[in-house]
Protein backbone atom coordinates (compact mmCIF):
# COMPACT_ATOMS: atom_id res chain seq x y z
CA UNK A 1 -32.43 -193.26 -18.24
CA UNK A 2 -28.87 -193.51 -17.01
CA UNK A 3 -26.57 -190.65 -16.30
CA UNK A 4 -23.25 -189.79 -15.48
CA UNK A 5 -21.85 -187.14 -13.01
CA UNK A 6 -18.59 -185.36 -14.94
CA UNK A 7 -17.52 -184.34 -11.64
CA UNK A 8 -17.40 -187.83 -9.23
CA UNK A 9 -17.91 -189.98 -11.72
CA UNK A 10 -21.54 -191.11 -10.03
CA UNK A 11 -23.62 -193.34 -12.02
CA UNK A 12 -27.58 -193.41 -11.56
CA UNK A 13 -31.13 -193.36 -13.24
CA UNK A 14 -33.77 -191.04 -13.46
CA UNK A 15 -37.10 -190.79 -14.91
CA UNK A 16 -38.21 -187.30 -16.41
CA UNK A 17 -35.18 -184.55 -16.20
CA UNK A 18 -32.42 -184.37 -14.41
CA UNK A 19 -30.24 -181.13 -13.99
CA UNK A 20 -28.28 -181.86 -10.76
CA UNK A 21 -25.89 -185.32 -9.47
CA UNK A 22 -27.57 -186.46 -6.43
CA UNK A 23 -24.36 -187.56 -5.29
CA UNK A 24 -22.42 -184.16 -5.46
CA UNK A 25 -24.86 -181.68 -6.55
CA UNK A 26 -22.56 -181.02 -9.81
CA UNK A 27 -24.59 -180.04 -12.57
CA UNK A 28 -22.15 -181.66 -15.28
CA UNK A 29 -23.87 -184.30 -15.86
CA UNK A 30 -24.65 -186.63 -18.87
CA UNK A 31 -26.68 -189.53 -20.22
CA UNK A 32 -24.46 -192.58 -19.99
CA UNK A 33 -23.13 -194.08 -23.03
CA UNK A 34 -23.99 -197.54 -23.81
CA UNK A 35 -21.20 -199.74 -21.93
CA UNK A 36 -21.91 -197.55 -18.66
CA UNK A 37 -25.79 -198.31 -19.20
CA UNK A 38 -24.71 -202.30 -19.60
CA UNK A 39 -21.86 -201.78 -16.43
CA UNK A 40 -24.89 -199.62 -14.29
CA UNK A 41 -27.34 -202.97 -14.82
CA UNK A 42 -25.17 -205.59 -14.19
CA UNK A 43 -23.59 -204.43 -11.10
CA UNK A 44 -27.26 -203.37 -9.83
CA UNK A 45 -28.23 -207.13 -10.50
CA UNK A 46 -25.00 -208.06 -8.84
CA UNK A 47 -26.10 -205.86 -5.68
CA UNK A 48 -29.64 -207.61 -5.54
CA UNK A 49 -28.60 -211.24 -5.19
């Protein structure tokens, strides 16, 4: 699943639960809605090559 980080704006994915941002520590965090999902994947395919 993809989340969000309310505080730094940090987008990753997880498996399983998630209660902190591994970028800031913030625990204001949310799943990502569906254009942030689509964004996340296409800028991780861009970042592979």
């Amino acid at each position: 699943m993809v989340y969000v980080c309310e505080k730094c704006k940090f987008v990753f994915e997880r498996q399983g639960e998630v209660t902190n941002c591994p970028g800031c520590g913030s625990g204001h965090i949310r799943p990502a809605d569906e254009a942030e999902c689509r964004q996340y994947i296409e800028e991780r395919k861009r970042a592979r090559g």
